[in-house]
Protein backbone atom coordinates (compact mmCIF):
# COMPACT_ATOMS: atom_id res chain seq x y z
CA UNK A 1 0.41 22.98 12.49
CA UNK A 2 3.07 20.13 11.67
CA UNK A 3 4.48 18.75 14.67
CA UNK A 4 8.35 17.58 14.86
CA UNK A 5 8.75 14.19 13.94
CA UNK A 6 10.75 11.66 16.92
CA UNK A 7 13.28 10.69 16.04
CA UNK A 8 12.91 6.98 15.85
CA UNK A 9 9.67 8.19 13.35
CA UNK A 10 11.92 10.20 10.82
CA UNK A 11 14.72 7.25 11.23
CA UNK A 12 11.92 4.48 10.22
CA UNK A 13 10.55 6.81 7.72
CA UNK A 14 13.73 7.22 5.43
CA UNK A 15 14.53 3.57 5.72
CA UNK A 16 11.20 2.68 4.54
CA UNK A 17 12.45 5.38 1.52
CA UNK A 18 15.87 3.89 1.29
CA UNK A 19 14.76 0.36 0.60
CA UNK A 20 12.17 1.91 -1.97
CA UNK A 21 15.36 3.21 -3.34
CA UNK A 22 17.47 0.44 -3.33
CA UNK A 23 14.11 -1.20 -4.90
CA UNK A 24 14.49 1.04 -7.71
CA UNK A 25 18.27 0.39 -8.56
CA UNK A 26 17.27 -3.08 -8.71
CA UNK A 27 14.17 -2.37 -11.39
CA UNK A 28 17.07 -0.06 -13.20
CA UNK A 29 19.63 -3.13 -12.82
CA UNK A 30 17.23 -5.22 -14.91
CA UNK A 31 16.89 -3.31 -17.85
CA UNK A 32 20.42 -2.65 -18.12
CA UNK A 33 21.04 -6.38 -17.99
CA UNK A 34 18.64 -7.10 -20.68
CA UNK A 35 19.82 -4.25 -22.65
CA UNK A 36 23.41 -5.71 -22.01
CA UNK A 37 21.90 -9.11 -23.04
CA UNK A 38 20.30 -7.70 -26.11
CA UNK A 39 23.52 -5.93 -27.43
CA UNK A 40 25.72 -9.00 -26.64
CA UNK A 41 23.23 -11.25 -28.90
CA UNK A 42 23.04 -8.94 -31.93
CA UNK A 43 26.57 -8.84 -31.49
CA UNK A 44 27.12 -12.35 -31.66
CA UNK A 45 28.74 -12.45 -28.00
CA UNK A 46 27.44 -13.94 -24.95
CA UNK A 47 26.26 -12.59 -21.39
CA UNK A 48 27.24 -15.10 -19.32
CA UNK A 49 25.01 -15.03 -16.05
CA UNK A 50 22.57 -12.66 -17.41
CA UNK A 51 19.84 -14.48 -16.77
CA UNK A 52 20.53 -14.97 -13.17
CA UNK A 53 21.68 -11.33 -12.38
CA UNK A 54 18.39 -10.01 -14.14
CA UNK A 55 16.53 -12.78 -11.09
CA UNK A 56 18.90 -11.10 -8.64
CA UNK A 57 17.90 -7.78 -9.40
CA UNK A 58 14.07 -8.70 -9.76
CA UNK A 59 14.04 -10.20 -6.02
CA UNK A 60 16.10 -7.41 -4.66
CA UNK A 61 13.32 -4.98 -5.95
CA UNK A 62 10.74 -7.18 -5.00
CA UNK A 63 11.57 -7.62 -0.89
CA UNK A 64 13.00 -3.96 -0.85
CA UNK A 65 9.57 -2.47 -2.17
CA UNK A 66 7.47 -4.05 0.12
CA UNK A 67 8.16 -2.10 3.83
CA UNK A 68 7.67 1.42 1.92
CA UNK A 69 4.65 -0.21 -0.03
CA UNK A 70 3.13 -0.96 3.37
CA UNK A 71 4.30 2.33 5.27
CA UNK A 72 2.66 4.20 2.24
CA UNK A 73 -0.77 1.65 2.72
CA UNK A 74 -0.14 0.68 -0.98
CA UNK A 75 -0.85 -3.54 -0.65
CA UNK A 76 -3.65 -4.39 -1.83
CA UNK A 77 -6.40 -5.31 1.44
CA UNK A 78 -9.98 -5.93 0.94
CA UNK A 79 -11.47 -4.09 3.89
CA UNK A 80 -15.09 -5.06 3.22
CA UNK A 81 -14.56 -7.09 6.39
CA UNK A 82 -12.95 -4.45 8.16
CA UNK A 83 -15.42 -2.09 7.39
CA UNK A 84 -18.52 -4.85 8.66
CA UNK A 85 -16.64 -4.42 12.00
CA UNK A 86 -18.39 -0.69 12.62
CA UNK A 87 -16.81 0.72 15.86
CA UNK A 88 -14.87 -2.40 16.67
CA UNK A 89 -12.76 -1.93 13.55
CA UNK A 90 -9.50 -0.92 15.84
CA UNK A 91 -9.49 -4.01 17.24
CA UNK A 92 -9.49 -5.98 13.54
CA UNK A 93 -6.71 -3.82 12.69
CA UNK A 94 -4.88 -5.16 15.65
CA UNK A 95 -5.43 -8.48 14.74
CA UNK A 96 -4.02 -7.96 10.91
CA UNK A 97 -1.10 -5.85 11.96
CA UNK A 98 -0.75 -8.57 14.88
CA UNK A 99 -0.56 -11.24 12.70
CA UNK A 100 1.49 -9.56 9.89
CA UNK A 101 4.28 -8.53 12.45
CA UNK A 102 4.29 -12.35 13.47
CA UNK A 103 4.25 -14.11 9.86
CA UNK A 104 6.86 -11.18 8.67
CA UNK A 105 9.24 -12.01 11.79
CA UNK A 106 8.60 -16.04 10.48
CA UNK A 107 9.40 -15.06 7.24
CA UNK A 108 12.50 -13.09 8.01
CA UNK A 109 13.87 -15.82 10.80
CA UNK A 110 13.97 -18.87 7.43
CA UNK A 111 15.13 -16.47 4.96
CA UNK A 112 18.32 -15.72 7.41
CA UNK A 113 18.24 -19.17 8.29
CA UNK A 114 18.27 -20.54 4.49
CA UNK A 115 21.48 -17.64 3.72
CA UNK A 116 22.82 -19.02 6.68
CA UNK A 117 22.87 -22.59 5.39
CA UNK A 118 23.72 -21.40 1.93
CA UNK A 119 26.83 -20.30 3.73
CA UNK A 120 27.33 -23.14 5.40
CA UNK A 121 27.27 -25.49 2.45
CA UNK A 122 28.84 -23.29 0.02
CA UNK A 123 25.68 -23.65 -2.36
CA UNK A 124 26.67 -22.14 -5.82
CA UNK A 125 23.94 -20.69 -8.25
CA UNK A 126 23.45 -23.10 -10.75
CA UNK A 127 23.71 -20.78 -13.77
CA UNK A 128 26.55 -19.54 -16.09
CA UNK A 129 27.32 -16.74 -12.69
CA UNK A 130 28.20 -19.52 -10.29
CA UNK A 131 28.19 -17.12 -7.77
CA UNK A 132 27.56 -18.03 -4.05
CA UNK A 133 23.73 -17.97 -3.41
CA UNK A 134 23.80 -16.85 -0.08
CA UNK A 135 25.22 -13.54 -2.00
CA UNK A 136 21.70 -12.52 -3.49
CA UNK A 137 19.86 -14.23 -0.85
CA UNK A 138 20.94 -11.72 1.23
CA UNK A 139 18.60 -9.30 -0.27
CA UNK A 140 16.08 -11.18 0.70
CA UNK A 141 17.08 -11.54 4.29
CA UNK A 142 17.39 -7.40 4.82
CA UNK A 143 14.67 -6.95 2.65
CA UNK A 144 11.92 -9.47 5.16
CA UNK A 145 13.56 -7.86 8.13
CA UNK A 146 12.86 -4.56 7.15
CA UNK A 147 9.22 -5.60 5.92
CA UNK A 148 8.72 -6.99 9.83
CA UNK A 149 9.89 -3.70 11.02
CA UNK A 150 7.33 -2.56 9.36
CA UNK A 151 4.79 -4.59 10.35
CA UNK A 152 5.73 -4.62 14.01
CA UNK A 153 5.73 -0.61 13.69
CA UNK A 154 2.56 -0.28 12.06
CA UNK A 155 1.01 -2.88 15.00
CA UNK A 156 2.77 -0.43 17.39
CA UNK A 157 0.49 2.43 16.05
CA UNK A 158 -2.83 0.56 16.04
CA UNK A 159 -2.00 -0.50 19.94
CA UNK A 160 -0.58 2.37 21.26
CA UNK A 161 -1.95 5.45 19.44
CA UNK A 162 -5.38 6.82 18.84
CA UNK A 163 -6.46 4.77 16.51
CA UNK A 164 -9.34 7.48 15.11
CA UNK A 165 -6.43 9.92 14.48
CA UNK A 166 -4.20 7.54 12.68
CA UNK A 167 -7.36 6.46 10.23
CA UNK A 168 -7.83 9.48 9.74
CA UNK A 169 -4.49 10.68 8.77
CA UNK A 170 -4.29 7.08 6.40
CA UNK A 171 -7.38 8.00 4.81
CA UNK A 172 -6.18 11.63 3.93
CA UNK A 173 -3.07 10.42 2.31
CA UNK A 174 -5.04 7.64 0.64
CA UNK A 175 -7.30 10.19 -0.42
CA UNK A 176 -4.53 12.43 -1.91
CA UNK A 177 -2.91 9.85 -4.01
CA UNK A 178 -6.23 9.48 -5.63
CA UNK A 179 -7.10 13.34 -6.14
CA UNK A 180 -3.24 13.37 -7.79
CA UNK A 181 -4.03 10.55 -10.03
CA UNK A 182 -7.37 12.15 -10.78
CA UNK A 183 -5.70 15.32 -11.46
CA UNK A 184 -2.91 14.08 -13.84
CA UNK A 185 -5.29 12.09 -15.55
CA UNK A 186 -7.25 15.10 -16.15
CA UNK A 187 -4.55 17.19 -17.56
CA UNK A 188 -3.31 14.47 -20.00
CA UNK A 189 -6.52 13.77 -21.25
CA UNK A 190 -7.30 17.55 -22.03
CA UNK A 191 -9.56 17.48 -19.28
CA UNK A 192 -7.29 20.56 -17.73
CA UNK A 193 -9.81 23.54 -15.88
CA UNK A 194 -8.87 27.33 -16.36
């Protein structure tokens, strides 16, 4: 039986998905701006700034990925040590999530504090755009801060929770994503059962 979500759950939840989203525009936004760059040289025109809008877009989908990549266990962790821990894994988690949550919140704090000064000094790009960096740094500010939320939620879980219950519900969805893989792999390949 599902039980209801809190509400604080399902509001974390779809930002995680909405800055996956917003990570996806900003994949999209790349390959229009090389197809626009593309078109304008066989047409003997220029893109002016094309080059820095396509870097814009690539860090926007890089920091927005990243809290749905971890909410959805999808970074890459080698838990061989993890694993040597036996029944005193909880606590390693703890440690990782503990120290995530605190280089995250780091992270964040200078990226905010670098748009901040961007502001400050009126710092223009340096390419054909000339646009104001602290425009695109932004994207990297709201993109940390929603990575520490992440963190710090995830850390929240391994502390407060029981921890068996939450591996195990990790492990099924990690589990599923490979049997769907498996599956699709399957069926392309011909491999598809009656």
């Amino acid at each position: 039986m599902e039980q209801k979500k809190h509400l604080l759950r399902s509001f974390l939840d779809k930002l995680y998905l909405g800055a996956a989203y917003i990570a996806a525009v900003g994949l999209l936004m790349i390959l229009v701006i090389i197809v626009y760059n593309m078109v304008a040289r066989w047409t003997g025109g220029t893109a002016m700034g094309a080059t820095a809008y396509a870097g814009y877009a690539m860090a926007t989908s890089a920091f927005f990925a990243m809290a749905y990549t971890l909410n959805q266990d999808g970074h890459i962790r080698v838990k061989m040590l993890l694993s040597k821990l036996g029944k005193h894994r909880k606590w390693g988690e703890r440690w990782c999530y503990g120290m995530g949550s605190l280089l995250s919140i780091y992270y964040f704090y200078y990226a905010a504090r670098g748009a901040h000064f961007s502001y400050i000094l009126n710092d223009i790009s340096q390419q054909d755009d000339a646009w104001p960096m602290w425009i695109p740094q932004m994207t990297m500010v709201i993109g940390t801060l929603i990575l520490a939320i992440a963190f710090v939620d995830r850390f929240y879980q391994v502390i407060f929770f029981d921890y068996d219950e939450l591996e195990e519900k990790w492990e099924i969805k990690d589990e599923k994503a490979i049997e769907d893989v498996s599956s699709h792999s399957e069926y392309y390949h011909g491999g598809k059962q009656e």
